[in-house]
Protein backbone atom coordinates (compact mmCIF):
# COMPACT_ATOMS: atom_id res chain seq x y z
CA UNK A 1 22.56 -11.43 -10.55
CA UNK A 2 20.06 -13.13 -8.49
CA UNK A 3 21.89 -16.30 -6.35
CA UNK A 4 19.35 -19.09 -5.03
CA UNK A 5 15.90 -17.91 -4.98
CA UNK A 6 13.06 -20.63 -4.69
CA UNK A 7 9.35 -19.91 -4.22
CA UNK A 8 6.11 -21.52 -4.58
CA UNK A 9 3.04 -19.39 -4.79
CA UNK A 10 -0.27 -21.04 -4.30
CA UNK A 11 -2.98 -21.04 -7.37
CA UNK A 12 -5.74 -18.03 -6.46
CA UNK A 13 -3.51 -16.15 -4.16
CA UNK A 14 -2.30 -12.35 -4.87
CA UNK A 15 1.65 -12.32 -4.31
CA UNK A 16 3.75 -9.27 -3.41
CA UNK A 17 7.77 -9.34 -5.00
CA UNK A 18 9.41 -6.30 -2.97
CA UNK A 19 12.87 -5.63 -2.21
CA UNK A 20 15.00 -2.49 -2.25
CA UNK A 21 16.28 -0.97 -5.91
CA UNK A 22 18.68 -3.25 -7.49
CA UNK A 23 17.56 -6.50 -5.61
CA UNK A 24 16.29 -8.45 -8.89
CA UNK A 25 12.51 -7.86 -8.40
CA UNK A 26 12.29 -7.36 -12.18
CA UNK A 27 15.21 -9.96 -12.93
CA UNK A 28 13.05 -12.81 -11.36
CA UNK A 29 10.21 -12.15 -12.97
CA UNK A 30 12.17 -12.23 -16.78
CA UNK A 31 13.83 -14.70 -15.70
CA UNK A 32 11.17 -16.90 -14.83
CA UNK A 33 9.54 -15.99 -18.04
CA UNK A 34 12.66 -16.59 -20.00
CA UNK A 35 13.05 -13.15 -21.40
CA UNK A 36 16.36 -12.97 -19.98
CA UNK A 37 18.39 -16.18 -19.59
CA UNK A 38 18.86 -18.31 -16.54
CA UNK A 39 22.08 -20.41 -15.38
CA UNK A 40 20.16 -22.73 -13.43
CA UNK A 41 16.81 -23.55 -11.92
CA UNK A 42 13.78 -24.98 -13.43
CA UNK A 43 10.46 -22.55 -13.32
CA UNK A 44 7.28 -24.41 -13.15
CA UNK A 45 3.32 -23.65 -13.22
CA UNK A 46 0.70 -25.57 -12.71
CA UNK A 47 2.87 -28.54 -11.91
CA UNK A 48 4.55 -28.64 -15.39
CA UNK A 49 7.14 -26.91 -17.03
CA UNK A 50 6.86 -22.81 -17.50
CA UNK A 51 7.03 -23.81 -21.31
CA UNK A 52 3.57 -26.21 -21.81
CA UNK A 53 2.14 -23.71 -19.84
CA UNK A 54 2.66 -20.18 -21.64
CA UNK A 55 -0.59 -20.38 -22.56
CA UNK A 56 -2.13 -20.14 -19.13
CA UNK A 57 -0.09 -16.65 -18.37
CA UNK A 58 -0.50 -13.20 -19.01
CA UNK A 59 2.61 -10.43 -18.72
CA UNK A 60 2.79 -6.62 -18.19
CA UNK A 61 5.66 -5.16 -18.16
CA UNK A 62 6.94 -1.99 -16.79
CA UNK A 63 5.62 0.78 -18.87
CA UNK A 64 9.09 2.23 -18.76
CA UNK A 65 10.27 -0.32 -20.90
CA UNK A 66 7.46 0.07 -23.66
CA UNK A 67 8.02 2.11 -26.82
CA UNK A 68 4.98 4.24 -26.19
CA UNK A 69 5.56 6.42 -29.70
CA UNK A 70 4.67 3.00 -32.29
CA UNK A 71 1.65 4.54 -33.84
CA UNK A 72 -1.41 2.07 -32.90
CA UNK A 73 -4.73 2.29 -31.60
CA UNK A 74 -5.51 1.30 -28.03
CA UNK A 75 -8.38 -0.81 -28.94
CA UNK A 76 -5.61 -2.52 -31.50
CA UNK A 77 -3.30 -2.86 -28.56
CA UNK A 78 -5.26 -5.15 -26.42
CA UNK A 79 -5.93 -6.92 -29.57
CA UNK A 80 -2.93 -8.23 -29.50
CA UNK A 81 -3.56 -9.86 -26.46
CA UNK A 82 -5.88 -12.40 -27.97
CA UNK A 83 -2.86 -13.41 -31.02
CA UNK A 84 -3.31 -17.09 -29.83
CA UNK A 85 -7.16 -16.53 -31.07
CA UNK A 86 -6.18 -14.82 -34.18
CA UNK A 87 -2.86 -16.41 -34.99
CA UNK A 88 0.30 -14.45 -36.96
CA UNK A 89 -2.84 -13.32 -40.03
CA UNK A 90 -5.61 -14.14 -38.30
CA UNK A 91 -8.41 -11.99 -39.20
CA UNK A 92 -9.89 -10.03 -36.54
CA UNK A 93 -14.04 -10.70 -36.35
CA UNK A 94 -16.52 -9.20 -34.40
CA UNK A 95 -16.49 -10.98 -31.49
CA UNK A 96 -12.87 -10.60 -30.93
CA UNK A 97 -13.45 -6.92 -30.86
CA UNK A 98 -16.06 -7.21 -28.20
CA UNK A 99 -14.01 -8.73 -26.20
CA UNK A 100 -11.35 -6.59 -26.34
CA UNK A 101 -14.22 -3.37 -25.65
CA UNK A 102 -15.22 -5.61 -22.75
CA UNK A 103 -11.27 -5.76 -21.33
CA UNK A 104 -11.08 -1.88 -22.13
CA UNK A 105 -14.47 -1.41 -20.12
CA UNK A 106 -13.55 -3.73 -17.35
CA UNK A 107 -10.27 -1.12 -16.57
CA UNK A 108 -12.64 1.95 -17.25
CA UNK A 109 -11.13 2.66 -20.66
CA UNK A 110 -13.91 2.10 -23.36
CA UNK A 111 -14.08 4.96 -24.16
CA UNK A 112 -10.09 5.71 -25.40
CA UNK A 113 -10.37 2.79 -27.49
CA UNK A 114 -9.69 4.95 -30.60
CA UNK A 115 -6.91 6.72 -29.00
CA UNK A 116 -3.88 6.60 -30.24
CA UNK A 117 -1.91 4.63 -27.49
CA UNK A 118 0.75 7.70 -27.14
CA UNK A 119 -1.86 9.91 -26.43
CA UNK A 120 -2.30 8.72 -23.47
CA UNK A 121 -1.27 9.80 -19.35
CA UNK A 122 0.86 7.15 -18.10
CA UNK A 123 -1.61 6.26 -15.68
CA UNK A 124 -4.03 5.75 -18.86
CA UNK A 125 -1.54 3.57 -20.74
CA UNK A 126 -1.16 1.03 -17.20
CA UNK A 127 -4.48 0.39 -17.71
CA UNK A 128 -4.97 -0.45 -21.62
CA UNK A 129 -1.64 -2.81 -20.90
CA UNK A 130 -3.95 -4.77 -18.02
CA UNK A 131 -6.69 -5.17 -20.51
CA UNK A 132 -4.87 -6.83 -22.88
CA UNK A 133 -3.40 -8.81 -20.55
CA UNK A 134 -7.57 -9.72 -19.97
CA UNK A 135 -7.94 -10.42 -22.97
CA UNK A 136 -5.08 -13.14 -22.94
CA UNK A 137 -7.77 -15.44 -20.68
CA UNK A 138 -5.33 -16.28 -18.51
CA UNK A 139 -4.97 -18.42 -15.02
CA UNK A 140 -1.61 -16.62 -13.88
CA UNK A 141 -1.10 -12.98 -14.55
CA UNK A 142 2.54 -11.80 -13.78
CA UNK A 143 3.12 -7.72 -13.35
CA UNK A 144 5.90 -5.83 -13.32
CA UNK A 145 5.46 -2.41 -11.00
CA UNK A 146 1.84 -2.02 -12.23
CA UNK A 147 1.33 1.06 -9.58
CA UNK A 148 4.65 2.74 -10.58
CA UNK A 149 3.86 6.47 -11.16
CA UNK A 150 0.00 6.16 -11.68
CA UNK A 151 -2.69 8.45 -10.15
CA UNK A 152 -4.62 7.03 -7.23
CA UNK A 153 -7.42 6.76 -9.57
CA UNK A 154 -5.72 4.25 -11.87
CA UNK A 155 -4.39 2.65 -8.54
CA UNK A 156 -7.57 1.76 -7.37
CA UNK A 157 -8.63 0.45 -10.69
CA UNK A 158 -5.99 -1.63 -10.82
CA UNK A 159 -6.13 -3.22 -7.65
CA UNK A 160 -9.71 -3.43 -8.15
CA UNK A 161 -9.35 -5.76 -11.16
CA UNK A 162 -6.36 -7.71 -10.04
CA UNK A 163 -8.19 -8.07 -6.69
CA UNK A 164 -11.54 -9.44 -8.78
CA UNK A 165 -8.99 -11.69 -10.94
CA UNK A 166 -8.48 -13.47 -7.63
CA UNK A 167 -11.85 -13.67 -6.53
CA UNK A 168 -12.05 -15.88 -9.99
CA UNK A 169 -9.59 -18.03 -8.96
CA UNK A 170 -6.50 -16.60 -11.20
CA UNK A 171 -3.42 -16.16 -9.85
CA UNK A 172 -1.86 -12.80 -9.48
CA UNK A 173 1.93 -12.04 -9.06
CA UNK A 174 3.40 -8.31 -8.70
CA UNK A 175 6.33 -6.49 -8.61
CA UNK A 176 5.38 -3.51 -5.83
CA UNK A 177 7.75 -0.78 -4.33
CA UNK A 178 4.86 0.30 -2.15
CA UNK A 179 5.58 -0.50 1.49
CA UNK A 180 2.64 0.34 3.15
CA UNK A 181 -0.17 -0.99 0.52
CA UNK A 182 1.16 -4.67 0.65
CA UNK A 183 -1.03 -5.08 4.07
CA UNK A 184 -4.23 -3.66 1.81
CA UNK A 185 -3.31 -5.20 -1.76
CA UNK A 186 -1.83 -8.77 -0.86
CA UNK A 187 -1.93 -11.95 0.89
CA UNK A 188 1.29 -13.07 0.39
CA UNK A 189 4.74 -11.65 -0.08
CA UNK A 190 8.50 -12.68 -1.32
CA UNK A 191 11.08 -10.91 -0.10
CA UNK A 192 14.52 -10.88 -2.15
CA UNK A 193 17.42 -8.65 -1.91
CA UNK A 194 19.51 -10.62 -4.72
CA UNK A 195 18.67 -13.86 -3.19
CA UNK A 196 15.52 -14.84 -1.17
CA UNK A 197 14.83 -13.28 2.23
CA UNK A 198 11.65 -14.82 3.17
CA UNK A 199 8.13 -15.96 1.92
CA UNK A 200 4.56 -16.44 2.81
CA UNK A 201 1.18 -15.66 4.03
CA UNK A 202 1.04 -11.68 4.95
CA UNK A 203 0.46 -12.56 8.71
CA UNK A 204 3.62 -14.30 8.43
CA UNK A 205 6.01 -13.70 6.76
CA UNK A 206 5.65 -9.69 6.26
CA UNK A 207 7.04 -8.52 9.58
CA UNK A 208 9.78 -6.23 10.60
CA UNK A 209 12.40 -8.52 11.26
CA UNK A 210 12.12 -9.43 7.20
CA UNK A 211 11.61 -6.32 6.45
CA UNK A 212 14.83 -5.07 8.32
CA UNK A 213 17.00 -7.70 7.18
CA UNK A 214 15.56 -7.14 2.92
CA UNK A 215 16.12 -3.78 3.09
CA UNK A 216 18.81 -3.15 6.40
CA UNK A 217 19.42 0.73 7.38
CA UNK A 218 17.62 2.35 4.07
CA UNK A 219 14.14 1.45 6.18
CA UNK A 220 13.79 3.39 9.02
CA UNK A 221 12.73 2.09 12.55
CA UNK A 222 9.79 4.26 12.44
CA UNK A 223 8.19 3.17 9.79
CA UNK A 224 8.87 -0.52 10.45
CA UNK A 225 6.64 0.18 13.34
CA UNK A 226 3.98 1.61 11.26
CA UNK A 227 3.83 -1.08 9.26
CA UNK A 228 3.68 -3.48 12.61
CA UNK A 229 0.78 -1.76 13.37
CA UNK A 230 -0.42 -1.66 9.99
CA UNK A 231 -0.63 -5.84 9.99
């Protein structure tokens, strides 16, 4: 249950959600998204409500919580990413499959395309989820753990894109577990810990005082002060 939490995240910044296990990181996002219902609050983007403005976002969620065994194509999967293009029967036409090659080749996956999507590392997979998330076009892209469990291959790829998103002017949103990558990977961070802690800019609002009161005794003073000297 997540109790109060209000945030505003500026349009072309690259936003950090982190928090201990169990603090709603992955609730908020849903939430927000209305995958999961809310009791109260109002979500908003680009100054209207979340719902005129579905079209304008893209979603990955965590791979844990795909079905990775539903027989399809990895090319087909980031297909699906364009259904607002194609509609329920639209028919898929050339161009629509260049652009999906062109997603798959922009996270270094052109040439799995044929792949069954089960085939595929977990690392692997992360990536063909991002590209269809590409494919959607979209001005706010909203990821759930992307880094969880990948190589540091796919890591870099990942941040690589998301970081090149920005540079574009899209908006970029993360659930991340990873401590001491926020100073590398972000610009600004939301702390929660089942409600809000703190928000904004790294220089900030990512110090150790937040840090020590999101995440009390299970962060330890030494690597607080790593991460002081790390920002």
């Amino acid at each position: 249950m997540l109790i109060d939490i209000g945030a505003q995240v500026p349009v072309g910044s690259m936003t950090a959600i982190i928090g201990p296990n169990g603090a709603g990181k992955s609730t908020l996002m849903k939430s927000s998204l209305g995958i999961v219902p809310r009791s109260a609050g109002e979500v908003r983007a680009f100054g209207e409500p979340l719902s005129r403005q579905m079209h304008r976002l893209a979603y990955v969620p965590q791979r844990a919580s795909v079905d990775w065994d539903f027989p399809t194509r990895v090319i087909d999967v980031v297909l699906m990413g364009m259904y607002r293009e194609l509609g329920m029967f639209g028919r898929v036409r050339p161009q629509h499959r260049e652009k999906a090659m062109a997603c798959l080749d922009r996270v270094g996956m052109a040439d799995y395309a044929a792949r069954q999507i089960g085939q595929l590392s977990g690392g692997q997979q992360q990536r063909v989820f991002l590209a269809r998330a590409l494919a959607q076009s979209a001005d706010l892209y909203l990821l759930d753990e992307p880094l969880a469990g990948v190589d540091a291959a796919t890591e870099k790829a990942i941040i690589g894109v998301l970081k090149s998103l920005q540079a574009e002017g899209r908006t970029v949103i993360c659930v991340h577990h990873d401590l001491s990558t926020v100073p590398d990977y972000f610009d600004r961070v939301l702390f929660i810990n089942v409600r809000k802690i703190a928000e904004g800019p790294l220089e900030t609002a990512f110090t150790p005082e937040n840090l020590q009161l999101t995440y009390g005794g299970r962060l330890a003073t030494a690597h607080i002060n790593r991460l002081r000297t790390a920002v």
